[in-house]
N, C-alpha and C. Protein backbone atom coordinates (compact mmCIF):
# COMPACT_ATOMS: atom_id res chain seq x y z
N UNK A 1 0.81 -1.19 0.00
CA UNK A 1 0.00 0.00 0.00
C UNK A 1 0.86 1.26 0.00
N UNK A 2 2.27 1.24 0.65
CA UNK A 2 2.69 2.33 0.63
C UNK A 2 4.02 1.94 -0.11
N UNK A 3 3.67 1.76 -0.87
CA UNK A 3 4.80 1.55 -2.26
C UNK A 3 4.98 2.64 -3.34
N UNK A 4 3.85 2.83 -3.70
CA UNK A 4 3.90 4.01 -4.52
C UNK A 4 3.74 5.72 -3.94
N UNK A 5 3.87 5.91 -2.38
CA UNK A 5 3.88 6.96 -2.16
C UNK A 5 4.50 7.92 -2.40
N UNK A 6 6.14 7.37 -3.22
CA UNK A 6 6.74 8.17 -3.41
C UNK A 6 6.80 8.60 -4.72
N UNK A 7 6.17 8.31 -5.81
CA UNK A 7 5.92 8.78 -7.28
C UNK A 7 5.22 9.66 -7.10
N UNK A 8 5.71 10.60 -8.09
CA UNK A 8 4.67 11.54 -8.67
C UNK A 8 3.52 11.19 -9.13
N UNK A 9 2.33 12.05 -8.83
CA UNK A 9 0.83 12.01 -9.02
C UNK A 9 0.70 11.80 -10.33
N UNK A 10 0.19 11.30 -11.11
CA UNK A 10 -0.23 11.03 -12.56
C UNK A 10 -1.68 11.12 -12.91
N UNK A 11 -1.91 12.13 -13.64
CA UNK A 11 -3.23 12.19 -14.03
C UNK A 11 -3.24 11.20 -15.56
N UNK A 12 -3.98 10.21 -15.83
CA UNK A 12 -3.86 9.59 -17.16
C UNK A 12 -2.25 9.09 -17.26
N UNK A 13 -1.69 10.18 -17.93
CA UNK A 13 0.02 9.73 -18.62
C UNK A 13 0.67 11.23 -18.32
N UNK A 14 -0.12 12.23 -18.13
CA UNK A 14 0.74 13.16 -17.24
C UNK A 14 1.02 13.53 -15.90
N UNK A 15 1.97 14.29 -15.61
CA UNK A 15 2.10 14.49 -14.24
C UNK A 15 0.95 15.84 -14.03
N UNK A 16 0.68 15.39 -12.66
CA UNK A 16 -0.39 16.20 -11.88
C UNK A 16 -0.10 17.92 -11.96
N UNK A 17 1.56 18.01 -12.38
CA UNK A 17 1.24 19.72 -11.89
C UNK A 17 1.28 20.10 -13.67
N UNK A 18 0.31 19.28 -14.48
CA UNK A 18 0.53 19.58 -15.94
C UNK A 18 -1.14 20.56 -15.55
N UNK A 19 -1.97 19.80 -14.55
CA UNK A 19 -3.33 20.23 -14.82
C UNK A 19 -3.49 22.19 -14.62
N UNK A 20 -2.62 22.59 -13.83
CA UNK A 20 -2.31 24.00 -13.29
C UNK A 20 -3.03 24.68 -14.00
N UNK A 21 -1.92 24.48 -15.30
CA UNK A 21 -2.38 25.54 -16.79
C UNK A 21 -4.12 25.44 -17.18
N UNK A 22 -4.46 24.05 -17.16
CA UNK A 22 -5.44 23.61 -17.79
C UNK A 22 -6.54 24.37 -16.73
N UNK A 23 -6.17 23.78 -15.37
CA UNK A 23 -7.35 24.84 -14.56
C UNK A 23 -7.07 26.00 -14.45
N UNK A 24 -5.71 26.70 -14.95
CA UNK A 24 -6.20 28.47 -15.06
C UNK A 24 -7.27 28.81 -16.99
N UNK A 25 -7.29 27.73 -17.75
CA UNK A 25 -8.09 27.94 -18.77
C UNK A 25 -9.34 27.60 -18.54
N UNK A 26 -9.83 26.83 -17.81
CA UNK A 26 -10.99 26.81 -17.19
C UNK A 26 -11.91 27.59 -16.41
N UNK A 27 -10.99 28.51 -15.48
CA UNK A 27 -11.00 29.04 -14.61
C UNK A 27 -11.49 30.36 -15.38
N UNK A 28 -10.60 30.83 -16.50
CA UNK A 28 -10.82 32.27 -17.08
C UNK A 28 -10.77 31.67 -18.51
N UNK A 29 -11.68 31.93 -19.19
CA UNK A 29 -11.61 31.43 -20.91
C UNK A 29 -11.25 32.79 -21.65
N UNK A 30 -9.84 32.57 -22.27
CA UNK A 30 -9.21 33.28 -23.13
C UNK A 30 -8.36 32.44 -23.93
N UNK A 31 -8.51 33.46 -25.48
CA UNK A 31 -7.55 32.24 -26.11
C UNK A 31 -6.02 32.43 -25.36
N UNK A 32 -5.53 33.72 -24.74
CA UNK A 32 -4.38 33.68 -24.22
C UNK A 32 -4.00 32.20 -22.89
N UNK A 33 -5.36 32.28 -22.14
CA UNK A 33 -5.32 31.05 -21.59
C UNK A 33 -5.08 30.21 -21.58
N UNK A 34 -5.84 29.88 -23.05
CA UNK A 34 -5.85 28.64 -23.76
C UNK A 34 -4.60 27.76 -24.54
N UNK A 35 -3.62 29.04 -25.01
CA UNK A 35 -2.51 29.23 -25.30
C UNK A 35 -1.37 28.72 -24.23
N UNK A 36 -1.70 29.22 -22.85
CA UNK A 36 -0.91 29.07 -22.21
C UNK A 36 -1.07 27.33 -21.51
N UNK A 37 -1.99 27.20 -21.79
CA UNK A 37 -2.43 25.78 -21.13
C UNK A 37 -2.14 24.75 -22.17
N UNK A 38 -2.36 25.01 -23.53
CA UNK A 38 -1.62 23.91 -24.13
C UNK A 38 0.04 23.62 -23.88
N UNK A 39 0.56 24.84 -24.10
CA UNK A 39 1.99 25.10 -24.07
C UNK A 39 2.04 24.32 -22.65
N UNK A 40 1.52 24.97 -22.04
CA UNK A 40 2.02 24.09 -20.42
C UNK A 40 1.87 22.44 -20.51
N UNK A 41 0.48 21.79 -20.84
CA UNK A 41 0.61 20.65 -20.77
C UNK A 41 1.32 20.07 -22.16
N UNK A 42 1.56 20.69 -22.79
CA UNK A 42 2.79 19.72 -24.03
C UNK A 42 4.14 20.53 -23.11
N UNK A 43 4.48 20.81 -22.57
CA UNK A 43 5.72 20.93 -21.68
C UNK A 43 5.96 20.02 -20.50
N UNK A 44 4.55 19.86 -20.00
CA UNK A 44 4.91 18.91 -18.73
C UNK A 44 5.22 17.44 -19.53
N UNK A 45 4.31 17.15 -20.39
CA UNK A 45 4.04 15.77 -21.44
C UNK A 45 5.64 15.52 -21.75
N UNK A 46 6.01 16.95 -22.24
CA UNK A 46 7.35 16.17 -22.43
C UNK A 46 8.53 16.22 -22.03
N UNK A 47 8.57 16.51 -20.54
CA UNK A 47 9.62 15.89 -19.46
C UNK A 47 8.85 14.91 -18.89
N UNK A 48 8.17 15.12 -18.94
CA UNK A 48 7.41 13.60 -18.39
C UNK A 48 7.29 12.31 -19.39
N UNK A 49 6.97 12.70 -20.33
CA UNK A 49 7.81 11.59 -21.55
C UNK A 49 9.35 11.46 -21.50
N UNK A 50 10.65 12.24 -21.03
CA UNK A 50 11.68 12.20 -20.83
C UNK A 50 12.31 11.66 -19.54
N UNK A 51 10.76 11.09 -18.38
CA UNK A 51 11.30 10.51 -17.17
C UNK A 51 11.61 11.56 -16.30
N UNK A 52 11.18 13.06 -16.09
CA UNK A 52 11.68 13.61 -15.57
C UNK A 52 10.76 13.89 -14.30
N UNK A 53 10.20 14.59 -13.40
CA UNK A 53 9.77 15.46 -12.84
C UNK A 53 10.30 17.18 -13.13
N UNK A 54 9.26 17.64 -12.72
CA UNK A 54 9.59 19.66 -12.45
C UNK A 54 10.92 19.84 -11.81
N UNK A 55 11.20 19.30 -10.65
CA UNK A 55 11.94 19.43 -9.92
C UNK A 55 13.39 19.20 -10.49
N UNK A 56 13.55 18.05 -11.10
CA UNK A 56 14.44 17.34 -11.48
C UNK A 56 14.64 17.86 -12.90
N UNK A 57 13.56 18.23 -13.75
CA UNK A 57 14.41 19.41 -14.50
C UNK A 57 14.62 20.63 -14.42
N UNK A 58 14.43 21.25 -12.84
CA UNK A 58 14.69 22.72 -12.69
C UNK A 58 16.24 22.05 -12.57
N UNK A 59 16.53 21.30 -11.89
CA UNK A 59 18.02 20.45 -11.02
C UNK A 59 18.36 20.65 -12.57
N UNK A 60 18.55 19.82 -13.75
CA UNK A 60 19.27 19.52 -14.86
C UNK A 60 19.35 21.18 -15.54
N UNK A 61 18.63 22.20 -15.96
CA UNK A 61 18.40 22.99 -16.72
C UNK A 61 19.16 24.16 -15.69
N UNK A 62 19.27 23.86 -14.38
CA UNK A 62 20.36 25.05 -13.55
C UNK A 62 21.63 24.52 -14.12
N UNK A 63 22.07 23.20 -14.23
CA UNK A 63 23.32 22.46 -14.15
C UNK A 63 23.56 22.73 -15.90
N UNK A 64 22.65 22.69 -16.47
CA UNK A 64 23.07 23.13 -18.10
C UNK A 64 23.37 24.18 -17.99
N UNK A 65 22.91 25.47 -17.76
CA UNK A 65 22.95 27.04 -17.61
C UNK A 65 24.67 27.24 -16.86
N UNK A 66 24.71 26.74 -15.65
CA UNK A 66 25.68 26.99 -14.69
C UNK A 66 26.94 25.91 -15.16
N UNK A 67 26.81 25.19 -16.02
CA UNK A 67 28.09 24.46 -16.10
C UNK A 67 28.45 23.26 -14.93
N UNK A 68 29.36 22.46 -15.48
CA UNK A 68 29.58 21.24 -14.31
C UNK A 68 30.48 21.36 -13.82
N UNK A 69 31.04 22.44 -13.89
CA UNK A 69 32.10 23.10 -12.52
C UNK A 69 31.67 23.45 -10.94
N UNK A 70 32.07 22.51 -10.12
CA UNK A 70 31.02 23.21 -8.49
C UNK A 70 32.80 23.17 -7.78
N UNK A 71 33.37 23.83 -7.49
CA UNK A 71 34.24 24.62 -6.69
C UNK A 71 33.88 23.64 -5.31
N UNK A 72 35.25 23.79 -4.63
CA UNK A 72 35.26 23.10 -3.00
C UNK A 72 34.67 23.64 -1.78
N UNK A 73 35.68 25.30 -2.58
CA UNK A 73 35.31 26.00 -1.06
C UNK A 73 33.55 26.61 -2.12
N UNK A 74 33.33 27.09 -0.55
CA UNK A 74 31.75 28.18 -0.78
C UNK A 74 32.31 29.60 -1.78
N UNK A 75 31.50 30.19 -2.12
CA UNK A 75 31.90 31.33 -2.45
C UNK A 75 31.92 32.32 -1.53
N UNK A 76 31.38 32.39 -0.26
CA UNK A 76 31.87 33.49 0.76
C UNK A 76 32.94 33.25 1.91
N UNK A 77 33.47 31.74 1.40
CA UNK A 77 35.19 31.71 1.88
C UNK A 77 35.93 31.59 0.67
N UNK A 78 35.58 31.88 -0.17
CA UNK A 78 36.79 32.60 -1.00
C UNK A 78 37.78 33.47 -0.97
N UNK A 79 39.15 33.33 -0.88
CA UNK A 79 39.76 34.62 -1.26
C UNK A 79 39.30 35.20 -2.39
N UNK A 80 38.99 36.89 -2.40
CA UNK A 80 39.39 37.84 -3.59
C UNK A 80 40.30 38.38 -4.00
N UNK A 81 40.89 38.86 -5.01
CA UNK A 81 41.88 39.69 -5.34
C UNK A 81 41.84 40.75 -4.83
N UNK A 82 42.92 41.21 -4.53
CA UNK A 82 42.59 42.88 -3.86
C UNK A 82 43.23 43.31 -4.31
């Protein structure tokens, strides 16, 4: 019974925070809405077709942006140049 507690929610074949968009087009009917709610759920569809979660591609898409360089020390025990 508590096996699957730790997966993400799945509505059908998407993940649960795909519905967001869909209930702000519901919520207010505009084609801008409407716009934004497809875009959203063909975005969640496809990290979620890629195995991902939100989370886990905010994690990958910082690490693309920022490079795979992570330094020892912190950056506020760094020496600076003076």
């Amino acid at each position: 019974m508590w096996r699957n507690t730790a997966r993400p929610v799945m509505v059908v074949f998407l993940d649960a925070r795909a519905c967001f968009p869909v209930l702000a087009f519901f919520m207010y009917w505009s084609w801008t809405t409407a716009k934004i709610a497809i875009f959203g759920t063909l975005f969640f569809g496809m990290i979620s077709w890629l195995g991902l979660t939100l989370p886990s591609f905010a994690r990958l898409l910082r690490r693309w942006i920022n490079g795979s360089f992570r330094p020892a020390i912190p950056t506020w025990k760094r020496r600076r140049f003076a």
